[in-house]
C-alpha atoms as a PDB file:
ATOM      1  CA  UNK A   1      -7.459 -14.775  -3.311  1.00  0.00           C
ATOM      2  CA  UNK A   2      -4.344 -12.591  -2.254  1.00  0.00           C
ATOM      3  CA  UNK A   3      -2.997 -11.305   0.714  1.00  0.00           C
ATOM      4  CA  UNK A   4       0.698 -10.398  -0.457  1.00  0.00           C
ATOM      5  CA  UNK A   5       2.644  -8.400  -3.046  1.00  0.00           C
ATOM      6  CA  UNK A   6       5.818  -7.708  -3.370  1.00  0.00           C
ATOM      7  CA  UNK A   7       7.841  -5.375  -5.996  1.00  0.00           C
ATOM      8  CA  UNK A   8      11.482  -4.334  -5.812  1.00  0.00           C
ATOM      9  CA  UNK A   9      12.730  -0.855  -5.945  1.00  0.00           C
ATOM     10  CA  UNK A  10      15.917   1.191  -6.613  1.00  0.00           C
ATOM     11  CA  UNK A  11      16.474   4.521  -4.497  1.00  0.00           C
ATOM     12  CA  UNK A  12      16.763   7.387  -6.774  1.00  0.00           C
ATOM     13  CA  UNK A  13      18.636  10.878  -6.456  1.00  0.00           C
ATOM     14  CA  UNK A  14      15.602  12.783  -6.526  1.00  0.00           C
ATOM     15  CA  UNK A  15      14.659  11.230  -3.504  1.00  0.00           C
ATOM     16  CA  UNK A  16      17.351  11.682  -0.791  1.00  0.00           C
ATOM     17  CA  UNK A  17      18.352  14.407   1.146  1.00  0.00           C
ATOM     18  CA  UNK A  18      21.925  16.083   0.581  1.00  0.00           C
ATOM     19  CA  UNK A  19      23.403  12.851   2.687  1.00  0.00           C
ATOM     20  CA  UNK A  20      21.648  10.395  -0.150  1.00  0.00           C
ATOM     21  CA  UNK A  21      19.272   9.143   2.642  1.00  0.00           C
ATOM     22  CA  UNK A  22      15.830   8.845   1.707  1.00  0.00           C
ATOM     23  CA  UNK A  23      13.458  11.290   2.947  1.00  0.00           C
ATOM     24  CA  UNK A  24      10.552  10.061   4.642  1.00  0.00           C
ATOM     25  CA  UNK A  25       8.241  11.379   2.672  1.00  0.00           C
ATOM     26  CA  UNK A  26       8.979   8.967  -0.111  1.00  0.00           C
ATOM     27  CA  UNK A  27       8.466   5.944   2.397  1.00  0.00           C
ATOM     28  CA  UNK A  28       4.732   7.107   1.529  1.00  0.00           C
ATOM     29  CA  UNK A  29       5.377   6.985  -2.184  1.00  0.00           C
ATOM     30  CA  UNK A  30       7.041   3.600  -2.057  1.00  0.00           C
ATOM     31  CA  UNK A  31       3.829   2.220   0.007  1.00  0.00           C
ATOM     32  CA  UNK A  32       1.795   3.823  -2.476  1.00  0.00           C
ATOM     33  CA  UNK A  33       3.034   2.634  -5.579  1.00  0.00           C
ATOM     34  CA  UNK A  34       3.100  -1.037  -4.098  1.00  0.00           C
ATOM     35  CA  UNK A  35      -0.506  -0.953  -3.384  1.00  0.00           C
ATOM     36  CA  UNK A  36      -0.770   0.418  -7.255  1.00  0.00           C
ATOM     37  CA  UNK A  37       0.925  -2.489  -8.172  1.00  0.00           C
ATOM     38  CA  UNK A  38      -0.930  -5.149  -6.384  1.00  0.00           C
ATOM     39  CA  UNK A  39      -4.455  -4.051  -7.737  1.00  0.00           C
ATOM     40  CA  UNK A  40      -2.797  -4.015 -11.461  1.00  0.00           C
ATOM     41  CA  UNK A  41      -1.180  -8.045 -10.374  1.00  0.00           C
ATOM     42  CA  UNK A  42      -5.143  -9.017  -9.409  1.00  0.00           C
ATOM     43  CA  UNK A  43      -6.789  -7.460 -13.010  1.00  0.00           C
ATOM     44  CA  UNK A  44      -7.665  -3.958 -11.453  1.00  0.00           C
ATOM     45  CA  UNK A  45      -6.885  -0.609 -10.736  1.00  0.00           C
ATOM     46  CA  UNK A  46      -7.113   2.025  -8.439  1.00  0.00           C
ATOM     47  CA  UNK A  47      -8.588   4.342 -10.860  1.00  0.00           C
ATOM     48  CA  UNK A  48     -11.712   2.845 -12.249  1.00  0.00           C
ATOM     49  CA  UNK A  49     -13.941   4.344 -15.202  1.00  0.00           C
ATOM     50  CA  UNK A  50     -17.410   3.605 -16.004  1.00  0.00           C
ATOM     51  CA  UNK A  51     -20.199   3.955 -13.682  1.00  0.00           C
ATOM     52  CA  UNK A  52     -19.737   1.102 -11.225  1.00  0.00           C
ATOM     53  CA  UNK A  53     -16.098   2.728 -10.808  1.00  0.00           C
ATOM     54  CA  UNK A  54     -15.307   3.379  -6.784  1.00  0.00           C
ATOM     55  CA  UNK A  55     -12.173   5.050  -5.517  1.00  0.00           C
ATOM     56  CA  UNK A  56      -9.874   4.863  -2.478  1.00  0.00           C
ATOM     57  CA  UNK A  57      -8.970   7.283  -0.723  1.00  0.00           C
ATOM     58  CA  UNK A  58      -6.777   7.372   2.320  1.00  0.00           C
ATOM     59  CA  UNK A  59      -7.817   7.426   5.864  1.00  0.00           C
ATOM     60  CA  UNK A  60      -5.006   6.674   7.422  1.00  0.00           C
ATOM     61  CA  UNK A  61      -1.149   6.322   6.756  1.00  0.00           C
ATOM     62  CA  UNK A  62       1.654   5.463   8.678  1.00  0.00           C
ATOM     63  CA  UNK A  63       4.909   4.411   9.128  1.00  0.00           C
ATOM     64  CA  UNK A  64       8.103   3.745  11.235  1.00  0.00           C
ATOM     65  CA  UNK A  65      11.445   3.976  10.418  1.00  0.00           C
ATOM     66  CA  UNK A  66      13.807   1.296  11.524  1.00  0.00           C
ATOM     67  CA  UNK A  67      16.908   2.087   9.109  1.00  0.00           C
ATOM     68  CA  UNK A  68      18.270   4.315   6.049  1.00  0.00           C
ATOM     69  CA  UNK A  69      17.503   3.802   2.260  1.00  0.00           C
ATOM     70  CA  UNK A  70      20.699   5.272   0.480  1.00  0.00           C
ATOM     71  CA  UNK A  71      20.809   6.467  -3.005  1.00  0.00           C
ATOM     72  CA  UNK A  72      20.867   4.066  -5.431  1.00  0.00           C
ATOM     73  CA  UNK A  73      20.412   0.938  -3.194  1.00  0.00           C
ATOM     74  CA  UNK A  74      17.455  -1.563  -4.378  1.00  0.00           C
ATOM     75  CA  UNK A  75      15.147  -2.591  -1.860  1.00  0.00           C
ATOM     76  CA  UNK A  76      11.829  -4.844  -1.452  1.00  0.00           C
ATOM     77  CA  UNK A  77       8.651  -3.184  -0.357  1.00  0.00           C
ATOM     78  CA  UNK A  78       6.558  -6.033   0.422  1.00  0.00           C
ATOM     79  CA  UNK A  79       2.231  -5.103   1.060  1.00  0.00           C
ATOM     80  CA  UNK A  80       0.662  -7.496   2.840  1.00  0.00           C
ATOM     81  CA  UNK A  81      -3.296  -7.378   3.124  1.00  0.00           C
ATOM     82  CA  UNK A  82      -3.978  -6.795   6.839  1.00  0.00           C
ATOM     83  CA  UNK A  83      -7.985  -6.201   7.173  1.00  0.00           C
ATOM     84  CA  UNK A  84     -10.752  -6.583   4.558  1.00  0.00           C
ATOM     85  CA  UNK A  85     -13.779  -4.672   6.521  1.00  0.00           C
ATOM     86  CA  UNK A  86     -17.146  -3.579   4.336  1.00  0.00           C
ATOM     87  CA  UNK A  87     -15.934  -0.196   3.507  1.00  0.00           C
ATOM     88  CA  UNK A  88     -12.239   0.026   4.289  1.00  0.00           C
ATOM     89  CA  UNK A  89      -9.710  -1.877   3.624  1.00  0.00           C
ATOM     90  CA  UNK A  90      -6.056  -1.837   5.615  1.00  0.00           C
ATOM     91  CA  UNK A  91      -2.803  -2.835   4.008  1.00  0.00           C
ATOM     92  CA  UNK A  92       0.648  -3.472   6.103  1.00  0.00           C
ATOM     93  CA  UNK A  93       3.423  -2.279   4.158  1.00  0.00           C
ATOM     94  CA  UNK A  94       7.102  -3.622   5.234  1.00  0.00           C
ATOM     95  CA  UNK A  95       9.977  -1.946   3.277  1.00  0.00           C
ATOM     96  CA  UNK A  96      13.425  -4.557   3.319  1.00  0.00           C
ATOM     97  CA  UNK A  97      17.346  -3.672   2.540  1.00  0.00           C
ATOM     98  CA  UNK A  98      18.007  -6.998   0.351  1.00  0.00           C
ATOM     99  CA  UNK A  99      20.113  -8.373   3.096  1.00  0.00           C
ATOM    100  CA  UNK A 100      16.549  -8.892   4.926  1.00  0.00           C
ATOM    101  CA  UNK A 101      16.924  -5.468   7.114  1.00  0.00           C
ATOM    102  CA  UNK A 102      13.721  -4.122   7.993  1.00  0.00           C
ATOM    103  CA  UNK A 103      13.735  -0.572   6.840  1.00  0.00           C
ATOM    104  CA  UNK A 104      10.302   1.027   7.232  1.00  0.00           C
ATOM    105  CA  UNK A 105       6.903  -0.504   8.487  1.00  0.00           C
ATOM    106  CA  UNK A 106       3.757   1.418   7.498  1.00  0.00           C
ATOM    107  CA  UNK A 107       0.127   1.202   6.973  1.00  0.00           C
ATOM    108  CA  UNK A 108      -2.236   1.917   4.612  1.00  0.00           C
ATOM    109  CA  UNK A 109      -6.321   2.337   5.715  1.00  0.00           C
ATOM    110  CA  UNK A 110      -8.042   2.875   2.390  1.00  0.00           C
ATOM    111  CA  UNK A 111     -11.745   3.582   2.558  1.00  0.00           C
ATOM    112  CA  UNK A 112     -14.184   2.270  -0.563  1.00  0.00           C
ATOM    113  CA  UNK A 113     -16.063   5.673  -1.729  1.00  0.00           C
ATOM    114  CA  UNK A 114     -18.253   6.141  -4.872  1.00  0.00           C
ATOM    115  CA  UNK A 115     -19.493   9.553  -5.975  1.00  0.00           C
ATOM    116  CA  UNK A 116     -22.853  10.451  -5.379  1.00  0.00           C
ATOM    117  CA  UNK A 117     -24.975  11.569  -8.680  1.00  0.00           C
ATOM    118  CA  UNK A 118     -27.179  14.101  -7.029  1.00  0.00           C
ATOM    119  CA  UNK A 119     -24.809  15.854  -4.339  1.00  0.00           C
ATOM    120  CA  UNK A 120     -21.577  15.027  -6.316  1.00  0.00           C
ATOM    121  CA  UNK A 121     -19.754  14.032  -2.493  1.00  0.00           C
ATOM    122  CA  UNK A 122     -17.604  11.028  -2.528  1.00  0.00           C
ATOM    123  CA  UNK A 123     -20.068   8.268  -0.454  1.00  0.00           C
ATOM    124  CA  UNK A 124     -18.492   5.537   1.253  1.00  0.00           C
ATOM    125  CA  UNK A 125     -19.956   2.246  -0.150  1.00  0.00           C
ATOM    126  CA  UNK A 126     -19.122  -1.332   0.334  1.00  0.00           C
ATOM    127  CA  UNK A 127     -16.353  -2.668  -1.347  1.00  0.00           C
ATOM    128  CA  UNK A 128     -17.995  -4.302  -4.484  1.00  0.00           C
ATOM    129  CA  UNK A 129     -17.908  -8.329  -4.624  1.00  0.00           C
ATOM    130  CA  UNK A 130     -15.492  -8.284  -8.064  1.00  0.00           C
ATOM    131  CA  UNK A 131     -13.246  -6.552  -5.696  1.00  0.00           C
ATOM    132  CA  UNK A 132     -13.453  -8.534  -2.733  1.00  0.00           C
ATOM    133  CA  UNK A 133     -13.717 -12.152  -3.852  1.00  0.00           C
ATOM    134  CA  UNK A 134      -9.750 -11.145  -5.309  1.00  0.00           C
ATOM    135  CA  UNK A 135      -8.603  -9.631  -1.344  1.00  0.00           C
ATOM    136  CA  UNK A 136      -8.326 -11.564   1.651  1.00  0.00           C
ATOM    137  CA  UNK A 137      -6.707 -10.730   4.902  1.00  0.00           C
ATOM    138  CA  UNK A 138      -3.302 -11.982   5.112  1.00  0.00           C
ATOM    139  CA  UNK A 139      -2.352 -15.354   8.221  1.00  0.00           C
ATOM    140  CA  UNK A 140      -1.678 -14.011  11.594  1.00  0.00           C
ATOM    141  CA  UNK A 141       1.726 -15.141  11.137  1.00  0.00           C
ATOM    142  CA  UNK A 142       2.432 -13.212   7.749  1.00  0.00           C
ATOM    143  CA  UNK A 143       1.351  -9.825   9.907  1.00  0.00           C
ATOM    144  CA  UNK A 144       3.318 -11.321  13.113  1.00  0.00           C
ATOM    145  CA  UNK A 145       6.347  -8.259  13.117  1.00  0.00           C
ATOM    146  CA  UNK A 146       9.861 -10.168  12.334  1.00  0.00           C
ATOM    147  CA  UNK A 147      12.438  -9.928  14.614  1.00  0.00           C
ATOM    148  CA  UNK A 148      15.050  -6.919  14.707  1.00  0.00           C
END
């Protein structure tokens, strides 16, 4: 089962200000297209078809920022599987300079939601067992924030 993914990045122009810093809102983008990446590494993805599909959208997102991403630097963003519940699911997302700077911290809360046939409302559900026997929660000491 996994707990942790991790894919490397490269700032691009399109997403810096006019002093090539990032703007936060692309921290949200990064965290976003790590958790993308982590349900592709485990056989899945976040957009299911059929009729056993589910869907995840968020109910909660996060994040701090300790130090600048500059245009054109390549970073780590690093997901690390903080709570499996029945419905929801919680992902800690660390974003690292390559010298092993923490630059952003965020989280993820991701709810488990079908569509209902007769009302058409997205119904949370649990998270289905071909799901969840791939996720586990990651060691306290994995979620344990690293020193400054």
């Amino acid at each position: 089962m996994a707990c942790r993914f991790e894919i490397t990045e490269r700032v691009q122009f399109s997403e810096t200000d006019m002093a090539g810093i990032v703007h936060f809102s692309n921290f949200f983008r990064y965290m976003e297209r790590v958790e993308h990446a982590f349900f592709r590494s485990l056989g899945m993805s976040i957009f299911e078809h059929g009729e056993d599909k589910v869907a995840w959208p968020r109910v909660h997102a996060s994040c701090d920022y300790m130090a600048p991403l500059k245009f054109e630097e390549e970073f780590r963003v690093e997901l690390l599987v903080e709570e499996v519940r029945d419905k929801v699911i919680r992902h800690l997302i660390r974003l690292w300079h390559l010298d092993g700077t923490l630059a952003g911290e965020g989280r993820l809360t991701v709810a488990c939601v079908r569509k209902d046939p007769d009302s058409g409302k997205m119904k949370a559900v649990s998270i289905p067992d071909r799901i969840r026997s791939k996720i586990e929660a990651a060691p306290a000491e994995m979620l344990a924030r690293p020193p400054r």
